[in-house]
N, C-alpha and C. Protein backbone atom coordinates (compact mmCIF):
# COMPACT_ATOMS: atom_id res chain seq x y z
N UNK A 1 14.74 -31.62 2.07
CA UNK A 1 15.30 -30.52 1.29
C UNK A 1 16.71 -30.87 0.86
N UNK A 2 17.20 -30.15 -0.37
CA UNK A 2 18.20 -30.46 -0.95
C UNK A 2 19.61 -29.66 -0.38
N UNK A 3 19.19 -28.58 0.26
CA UNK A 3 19.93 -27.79 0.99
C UNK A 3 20.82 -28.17 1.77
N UNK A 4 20.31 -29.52 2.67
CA UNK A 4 21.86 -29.61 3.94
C UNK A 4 20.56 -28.90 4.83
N UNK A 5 19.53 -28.03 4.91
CA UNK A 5 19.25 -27.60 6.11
C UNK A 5 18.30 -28.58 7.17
N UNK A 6 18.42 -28.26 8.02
CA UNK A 6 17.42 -29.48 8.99
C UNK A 6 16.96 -28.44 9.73
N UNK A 7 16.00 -27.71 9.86
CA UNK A 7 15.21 -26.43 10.51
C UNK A 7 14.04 -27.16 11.38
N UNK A 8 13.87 -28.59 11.41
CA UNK A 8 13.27 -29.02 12.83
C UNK A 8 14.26 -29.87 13.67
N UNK A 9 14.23 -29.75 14.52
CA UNK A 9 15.08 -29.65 15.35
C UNK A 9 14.39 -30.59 17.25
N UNK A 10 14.95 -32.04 17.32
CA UNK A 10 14.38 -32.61 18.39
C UNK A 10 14.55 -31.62 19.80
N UNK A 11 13.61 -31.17 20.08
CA UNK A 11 13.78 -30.64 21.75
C UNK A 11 14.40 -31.46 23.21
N UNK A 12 14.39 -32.74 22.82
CA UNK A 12 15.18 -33.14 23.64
C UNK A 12 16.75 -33.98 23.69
N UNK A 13 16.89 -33.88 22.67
CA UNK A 13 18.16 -34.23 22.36
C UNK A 13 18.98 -33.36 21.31
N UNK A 14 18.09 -32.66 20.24
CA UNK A 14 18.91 -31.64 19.36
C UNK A 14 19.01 -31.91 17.86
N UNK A 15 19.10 -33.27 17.56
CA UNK A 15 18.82 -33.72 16.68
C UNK A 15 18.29 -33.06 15.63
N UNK A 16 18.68 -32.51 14.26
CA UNK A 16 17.89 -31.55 13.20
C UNK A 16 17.54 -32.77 12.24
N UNK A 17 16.24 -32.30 11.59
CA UNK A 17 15.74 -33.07 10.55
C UNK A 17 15.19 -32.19 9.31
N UNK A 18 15.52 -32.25 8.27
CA UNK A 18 15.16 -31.61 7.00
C UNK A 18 13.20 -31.99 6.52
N UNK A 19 12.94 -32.82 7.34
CA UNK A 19 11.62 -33.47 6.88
C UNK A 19 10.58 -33.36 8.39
N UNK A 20 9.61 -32.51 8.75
CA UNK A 20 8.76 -32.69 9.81
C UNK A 20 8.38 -34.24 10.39
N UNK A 21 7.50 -34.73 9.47
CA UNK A 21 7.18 -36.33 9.43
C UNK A 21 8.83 -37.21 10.06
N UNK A 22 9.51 -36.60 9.68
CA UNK A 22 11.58 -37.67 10.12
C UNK A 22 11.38 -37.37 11.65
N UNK A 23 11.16 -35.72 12.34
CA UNK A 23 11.72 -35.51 13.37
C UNK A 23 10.40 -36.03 13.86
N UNK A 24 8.81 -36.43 13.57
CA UNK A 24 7.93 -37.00 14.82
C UNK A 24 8.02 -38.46 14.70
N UNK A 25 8.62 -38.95 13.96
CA UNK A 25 9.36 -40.52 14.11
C UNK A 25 10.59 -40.89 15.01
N UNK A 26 11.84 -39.94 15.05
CA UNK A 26 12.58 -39.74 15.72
C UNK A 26 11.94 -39.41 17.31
N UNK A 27 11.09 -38.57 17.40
CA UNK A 27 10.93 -38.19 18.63
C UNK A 27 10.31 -39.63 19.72
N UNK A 28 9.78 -40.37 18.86
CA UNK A 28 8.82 -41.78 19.51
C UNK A 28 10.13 -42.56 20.31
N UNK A 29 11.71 -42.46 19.56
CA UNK A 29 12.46 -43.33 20.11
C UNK A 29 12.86 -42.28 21.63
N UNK A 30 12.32 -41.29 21.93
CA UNK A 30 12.43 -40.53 23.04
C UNK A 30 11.05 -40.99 24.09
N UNK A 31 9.90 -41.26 23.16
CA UNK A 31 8.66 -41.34 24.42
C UNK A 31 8.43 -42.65 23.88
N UNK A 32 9.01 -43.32 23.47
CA UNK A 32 8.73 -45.21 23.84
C UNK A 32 7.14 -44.91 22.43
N UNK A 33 6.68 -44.15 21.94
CA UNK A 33 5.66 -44.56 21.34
C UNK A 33 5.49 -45.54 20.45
N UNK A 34 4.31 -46.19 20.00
CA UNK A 34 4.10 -47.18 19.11
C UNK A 34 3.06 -47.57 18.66
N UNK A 35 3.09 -46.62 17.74
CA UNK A 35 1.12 -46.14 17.82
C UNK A 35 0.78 -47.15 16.50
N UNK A 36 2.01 -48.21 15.94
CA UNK A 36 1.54 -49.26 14.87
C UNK A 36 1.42 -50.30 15.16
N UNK A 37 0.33 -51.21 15.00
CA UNK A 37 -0.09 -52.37 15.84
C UNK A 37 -0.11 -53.84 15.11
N UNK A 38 0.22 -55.24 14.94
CA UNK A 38 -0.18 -55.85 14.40
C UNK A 38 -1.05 -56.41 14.84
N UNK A 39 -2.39 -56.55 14.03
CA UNK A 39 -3.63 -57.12 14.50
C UNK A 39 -3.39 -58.72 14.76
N UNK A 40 -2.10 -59.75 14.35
CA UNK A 40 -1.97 -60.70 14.26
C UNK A 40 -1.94 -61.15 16.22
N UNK A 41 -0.26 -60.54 16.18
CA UNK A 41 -0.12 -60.97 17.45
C UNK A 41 0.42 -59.73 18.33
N UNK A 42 -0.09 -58.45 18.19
CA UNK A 42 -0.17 -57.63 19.51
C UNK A 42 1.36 -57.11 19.05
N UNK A 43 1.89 -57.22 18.61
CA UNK A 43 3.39 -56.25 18.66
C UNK A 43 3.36 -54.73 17.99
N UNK A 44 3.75 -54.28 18.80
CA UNK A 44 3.44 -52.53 18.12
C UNK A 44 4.69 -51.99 17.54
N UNK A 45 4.83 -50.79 16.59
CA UNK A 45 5.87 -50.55 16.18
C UNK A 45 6.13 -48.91 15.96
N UNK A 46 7.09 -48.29 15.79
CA UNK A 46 6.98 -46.63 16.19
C UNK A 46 6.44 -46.29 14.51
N UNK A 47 6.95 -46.91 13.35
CA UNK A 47 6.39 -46.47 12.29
C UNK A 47 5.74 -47.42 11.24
N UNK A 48 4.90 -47.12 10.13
CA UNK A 48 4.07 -48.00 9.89
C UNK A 48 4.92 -48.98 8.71
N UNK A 49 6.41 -48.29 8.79
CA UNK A 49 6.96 -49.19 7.82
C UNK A 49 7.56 -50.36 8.18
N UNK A 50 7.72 -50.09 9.46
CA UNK A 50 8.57 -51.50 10.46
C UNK A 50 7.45 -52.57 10.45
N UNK A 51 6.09 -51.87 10.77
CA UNK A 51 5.09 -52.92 10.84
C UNK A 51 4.92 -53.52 9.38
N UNK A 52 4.63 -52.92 8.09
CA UNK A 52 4.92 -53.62 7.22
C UNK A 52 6.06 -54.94 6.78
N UNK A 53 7.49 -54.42 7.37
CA UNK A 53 7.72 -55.36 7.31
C UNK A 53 8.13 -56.58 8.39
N UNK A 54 7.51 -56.23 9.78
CA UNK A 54 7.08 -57.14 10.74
C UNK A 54 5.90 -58.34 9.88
N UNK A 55 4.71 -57.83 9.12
CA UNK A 55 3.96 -58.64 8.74
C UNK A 55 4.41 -59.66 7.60
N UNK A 56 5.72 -59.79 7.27
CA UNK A 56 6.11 -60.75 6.15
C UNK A 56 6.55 -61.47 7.22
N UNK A 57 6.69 -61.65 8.38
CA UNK A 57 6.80 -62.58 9.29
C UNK A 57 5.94 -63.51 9.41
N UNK A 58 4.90 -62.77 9.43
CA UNK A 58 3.43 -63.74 9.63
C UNK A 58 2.82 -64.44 8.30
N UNK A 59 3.28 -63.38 7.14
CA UNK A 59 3.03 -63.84 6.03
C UNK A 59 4.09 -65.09 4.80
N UNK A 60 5.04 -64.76 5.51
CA UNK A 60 6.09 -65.85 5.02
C UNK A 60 6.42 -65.13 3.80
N UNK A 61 6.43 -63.61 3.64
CA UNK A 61 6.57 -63.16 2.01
C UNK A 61 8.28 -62.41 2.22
N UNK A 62 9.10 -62.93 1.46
CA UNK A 62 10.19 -62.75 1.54
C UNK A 62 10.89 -61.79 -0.02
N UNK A 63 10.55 -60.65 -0.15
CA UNK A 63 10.71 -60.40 -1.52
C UNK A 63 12.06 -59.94 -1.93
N UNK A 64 13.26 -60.18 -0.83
CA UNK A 64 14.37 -59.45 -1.65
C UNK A 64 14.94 -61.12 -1.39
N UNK A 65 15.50 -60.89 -2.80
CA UNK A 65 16.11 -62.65 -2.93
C UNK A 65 17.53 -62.32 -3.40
N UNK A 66 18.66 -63.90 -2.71
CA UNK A 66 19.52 -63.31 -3.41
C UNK A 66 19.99 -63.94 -4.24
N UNK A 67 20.92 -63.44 -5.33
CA UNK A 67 21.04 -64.01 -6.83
C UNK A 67 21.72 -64.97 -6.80
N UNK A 68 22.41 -65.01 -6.10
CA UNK A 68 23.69 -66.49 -5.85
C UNK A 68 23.07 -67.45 -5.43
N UNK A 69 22.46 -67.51 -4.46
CA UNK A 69 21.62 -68.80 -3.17
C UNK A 69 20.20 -68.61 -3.15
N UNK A 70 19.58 -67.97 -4.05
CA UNK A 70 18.19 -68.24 -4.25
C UNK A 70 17.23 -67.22 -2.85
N UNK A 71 17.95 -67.49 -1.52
CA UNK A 71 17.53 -67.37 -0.17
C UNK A 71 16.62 -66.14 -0.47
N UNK A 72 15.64 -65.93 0.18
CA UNK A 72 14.89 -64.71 0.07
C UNK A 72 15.08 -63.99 1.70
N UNK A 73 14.74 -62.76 1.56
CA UNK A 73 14.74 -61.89 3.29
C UNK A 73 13.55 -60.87 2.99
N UNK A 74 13.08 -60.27 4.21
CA UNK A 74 12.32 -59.66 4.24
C UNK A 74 12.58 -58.34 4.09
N UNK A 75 13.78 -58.52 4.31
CA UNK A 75 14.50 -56.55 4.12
C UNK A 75 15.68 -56.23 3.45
N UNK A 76 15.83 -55.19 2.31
CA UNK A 76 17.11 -55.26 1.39
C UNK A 76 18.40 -55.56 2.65
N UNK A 77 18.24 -54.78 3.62
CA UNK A 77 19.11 -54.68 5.10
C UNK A 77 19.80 -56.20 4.49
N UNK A 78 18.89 -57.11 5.14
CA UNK A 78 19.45 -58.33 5.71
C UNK A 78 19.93 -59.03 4.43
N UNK A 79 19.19 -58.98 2.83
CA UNK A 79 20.06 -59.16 2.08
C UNK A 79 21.39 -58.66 1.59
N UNK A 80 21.66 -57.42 2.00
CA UNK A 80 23.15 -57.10 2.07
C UNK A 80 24.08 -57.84 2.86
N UNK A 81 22.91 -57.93 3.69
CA UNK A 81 24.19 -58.52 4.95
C UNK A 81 24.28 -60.33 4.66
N UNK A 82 23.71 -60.33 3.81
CA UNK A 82 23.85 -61.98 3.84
C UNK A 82 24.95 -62.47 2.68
N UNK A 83 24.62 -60.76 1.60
CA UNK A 83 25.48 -61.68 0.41
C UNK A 83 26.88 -61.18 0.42
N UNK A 84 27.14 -60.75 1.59
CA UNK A 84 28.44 -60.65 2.51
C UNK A 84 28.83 -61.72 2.63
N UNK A 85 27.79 -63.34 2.66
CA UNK A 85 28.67 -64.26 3.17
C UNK A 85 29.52 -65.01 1.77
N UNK A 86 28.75 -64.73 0.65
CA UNK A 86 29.55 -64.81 -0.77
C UNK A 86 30.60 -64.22 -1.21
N UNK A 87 30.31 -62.80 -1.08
CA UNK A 87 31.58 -61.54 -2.01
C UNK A 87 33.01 -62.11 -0.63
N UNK A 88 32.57 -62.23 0.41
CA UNK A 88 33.58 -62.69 1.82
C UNK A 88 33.97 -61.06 2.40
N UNK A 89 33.38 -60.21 1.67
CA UNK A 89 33.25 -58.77 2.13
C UNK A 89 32.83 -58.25 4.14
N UNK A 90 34.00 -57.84 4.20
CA UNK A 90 33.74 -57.68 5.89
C UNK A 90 34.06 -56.26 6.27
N UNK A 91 32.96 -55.23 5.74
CA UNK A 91 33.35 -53.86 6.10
C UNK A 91 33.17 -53.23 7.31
N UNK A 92 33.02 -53.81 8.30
CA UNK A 92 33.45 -53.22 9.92
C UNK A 92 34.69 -54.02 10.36
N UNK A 93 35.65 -52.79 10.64
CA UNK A 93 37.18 -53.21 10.81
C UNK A 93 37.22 -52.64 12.50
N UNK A 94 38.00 -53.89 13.25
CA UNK A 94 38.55 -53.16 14.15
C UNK A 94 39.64 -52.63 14.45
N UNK A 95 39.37 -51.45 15.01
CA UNK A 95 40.89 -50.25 15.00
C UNK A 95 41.55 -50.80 15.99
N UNK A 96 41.18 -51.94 17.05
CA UNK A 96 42.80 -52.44 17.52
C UNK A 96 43.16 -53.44 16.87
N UNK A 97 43.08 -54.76 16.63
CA UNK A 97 43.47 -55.70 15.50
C UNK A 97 42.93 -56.10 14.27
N UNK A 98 42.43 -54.75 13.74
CA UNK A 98 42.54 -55.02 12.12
C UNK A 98 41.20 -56.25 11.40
N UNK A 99 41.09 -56.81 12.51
CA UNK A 99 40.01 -57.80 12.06
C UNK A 99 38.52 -57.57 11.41
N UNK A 100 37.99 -57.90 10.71
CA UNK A 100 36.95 -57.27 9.86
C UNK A 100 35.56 -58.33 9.85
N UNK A 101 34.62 -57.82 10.20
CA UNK A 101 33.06 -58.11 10.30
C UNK A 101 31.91 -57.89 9.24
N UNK A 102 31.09 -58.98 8.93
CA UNK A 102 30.19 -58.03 8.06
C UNK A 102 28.96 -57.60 8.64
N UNK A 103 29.01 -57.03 9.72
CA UNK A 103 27.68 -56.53 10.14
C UNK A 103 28.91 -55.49 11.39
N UNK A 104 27.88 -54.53 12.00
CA UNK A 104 28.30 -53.46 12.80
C UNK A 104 28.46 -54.10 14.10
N UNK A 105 27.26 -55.19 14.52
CA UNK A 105 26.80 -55.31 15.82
C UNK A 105 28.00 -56.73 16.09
N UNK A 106 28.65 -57.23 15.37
CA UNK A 106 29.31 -58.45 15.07
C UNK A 106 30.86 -57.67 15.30
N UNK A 107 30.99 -56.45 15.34
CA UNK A 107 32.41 -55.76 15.39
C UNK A 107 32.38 -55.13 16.92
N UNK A 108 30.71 -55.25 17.16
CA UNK A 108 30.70 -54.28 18.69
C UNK A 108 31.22 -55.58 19.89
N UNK A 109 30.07 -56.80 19.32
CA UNK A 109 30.33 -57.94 20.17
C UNK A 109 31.88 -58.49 20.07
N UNK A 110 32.85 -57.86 18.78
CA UNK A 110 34.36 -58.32 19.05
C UNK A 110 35.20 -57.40 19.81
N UNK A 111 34.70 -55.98 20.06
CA UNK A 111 35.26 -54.96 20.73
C UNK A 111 35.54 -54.92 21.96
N UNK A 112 34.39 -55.80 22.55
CA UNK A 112 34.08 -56.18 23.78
C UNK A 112 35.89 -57.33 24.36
N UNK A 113 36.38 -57.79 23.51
CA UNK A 113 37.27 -59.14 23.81
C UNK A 113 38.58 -57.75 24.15
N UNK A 114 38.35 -56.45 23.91
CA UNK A 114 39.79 -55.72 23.65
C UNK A 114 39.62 -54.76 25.30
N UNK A 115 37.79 -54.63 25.09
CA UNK A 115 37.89 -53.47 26.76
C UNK A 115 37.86 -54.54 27.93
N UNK A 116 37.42 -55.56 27.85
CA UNK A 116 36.56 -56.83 29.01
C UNK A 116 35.86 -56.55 29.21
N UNK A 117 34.91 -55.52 28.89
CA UNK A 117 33.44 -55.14 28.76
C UNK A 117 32.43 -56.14 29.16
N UNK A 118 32.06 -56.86 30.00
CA UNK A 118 31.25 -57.38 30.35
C UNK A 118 29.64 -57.08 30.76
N UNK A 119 28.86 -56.54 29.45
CA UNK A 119 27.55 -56.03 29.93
C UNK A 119 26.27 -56.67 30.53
N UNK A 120 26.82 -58.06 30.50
CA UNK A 120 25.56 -58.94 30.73
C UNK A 120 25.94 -59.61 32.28
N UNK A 121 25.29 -59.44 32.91
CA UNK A 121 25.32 -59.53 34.47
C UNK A 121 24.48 -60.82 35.06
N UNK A 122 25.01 -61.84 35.87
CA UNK A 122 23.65 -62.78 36.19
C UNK A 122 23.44 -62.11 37.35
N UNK A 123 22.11 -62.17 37.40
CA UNK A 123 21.42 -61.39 38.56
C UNK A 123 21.57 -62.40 40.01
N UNK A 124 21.91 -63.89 39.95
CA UNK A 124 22.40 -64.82 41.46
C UNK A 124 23.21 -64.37 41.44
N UNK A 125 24.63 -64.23 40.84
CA UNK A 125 25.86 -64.25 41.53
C UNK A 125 26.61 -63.11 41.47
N UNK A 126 26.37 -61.98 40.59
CA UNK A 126 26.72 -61.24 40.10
C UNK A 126 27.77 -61.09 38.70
N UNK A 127 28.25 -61.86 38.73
CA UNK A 127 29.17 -62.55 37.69
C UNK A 127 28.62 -61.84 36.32
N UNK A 128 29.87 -61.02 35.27
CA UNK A 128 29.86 -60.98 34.06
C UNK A 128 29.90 -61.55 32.66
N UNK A 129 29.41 -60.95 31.70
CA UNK A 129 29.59 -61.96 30.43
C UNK A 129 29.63 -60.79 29.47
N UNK A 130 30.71 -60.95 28.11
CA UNK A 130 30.32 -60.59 27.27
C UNK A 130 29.35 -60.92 26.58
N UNK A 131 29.16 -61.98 26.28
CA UNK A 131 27.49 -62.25 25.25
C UNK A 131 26.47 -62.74 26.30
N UNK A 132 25.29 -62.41 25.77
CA UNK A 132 24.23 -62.69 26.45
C UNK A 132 24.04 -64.12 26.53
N UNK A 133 24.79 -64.68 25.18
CA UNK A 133 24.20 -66.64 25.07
C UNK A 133 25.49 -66.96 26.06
N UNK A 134 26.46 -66.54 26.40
CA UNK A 134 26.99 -67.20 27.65
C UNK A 134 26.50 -66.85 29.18
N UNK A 135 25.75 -66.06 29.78
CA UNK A 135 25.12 -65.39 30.35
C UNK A 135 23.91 -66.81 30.41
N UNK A 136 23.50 -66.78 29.07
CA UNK A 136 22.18 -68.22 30.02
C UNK A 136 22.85 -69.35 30.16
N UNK A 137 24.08 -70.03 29.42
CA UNK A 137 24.63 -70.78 29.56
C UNK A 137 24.85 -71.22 31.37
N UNK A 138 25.36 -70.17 31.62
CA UNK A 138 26.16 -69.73 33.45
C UNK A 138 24.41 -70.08 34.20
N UNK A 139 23.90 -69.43 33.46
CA UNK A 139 22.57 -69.33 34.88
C UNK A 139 21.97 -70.74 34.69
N UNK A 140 22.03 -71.77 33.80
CA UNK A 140 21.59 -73.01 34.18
C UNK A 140 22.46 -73.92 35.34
N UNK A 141 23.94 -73.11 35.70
CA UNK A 141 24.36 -74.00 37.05
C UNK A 141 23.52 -73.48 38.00
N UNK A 142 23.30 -72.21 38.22
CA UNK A 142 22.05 -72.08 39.70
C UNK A 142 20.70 -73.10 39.54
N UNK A 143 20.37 -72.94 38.31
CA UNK A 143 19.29 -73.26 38.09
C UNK A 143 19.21 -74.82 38.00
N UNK A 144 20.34 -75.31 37.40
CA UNK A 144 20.23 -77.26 37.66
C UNK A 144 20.00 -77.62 36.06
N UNK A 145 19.34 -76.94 35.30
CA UNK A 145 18.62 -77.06 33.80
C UNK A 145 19.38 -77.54 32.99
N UNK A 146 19.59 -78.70 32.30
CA UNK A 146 20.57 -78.67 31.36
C UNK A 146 20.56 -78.18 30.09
């Protein structure tokens, strides 16, 4: 609706949605559901559009291309975020040093250097990590692995 109103409303978190079909998609990220399946290799998905474009995985069909580098992606998403690496456009800024990211999750993993946030835990020693790829790095000294 064009209104602003959202008259369904998630029961367990509160969440309003203007569209019925929005709030029983929303509600799946509450009960883990995943009632979309790929017949390829078993991965399920909460809506049938993720699985659509889960299957250009399998299919190798890449239809958003970008104009500079030819590169194709499977989702406008990731072509935004790529032709970030051209324009040099970095719109997640951090509010303690100013420094700028082009993706959200790339500003969370720099946020981490300002709290010492260490979320990744090795389960031998107890020992912290901000990123997870230093986290396996550490667990190949228990382990001997190079």
């Amino acid at each position: 609706s064009h209104t602003g109103e959202k008259p369904h409303e998630c029961g367990r978190c509160g969440k309003g949605f203007a569209v019925r079909s929005h709030l029983v998609i929303h509600q799946r990220s509450h009960t883990g559901e995943k009632p979309f399946r790929c017949q390829q290799c078993g991965k399920s998905f909460s809506t049938g559009s993720y699985l659509v474009v889960h299957l250009r995985f399998h299919s190798g069909e890449r239809p958003y291309g970008c104009g500079e580098c030819g590169k194709g992606f499977t989702t406008r998403s990731l072509l935004v975020v790529h032709q970030r690496l051209h324009t040099g456009e970095r719109p997640y800024v951090c509010g303690v040093c100013g420094k700028g990211f082009r993706t959200s999750y790339l500003l969370l993993l720099h946020q981490r250097s300002h709290t010492d946030e260490k979320p990744f835990r090795c389960p031998d020693c107890g020992k912290g990590f901000r990123h997870n790829s230093a986290l396996t790095v550490h667990r190949r000294l228990h382990t001997g692995e190079r």
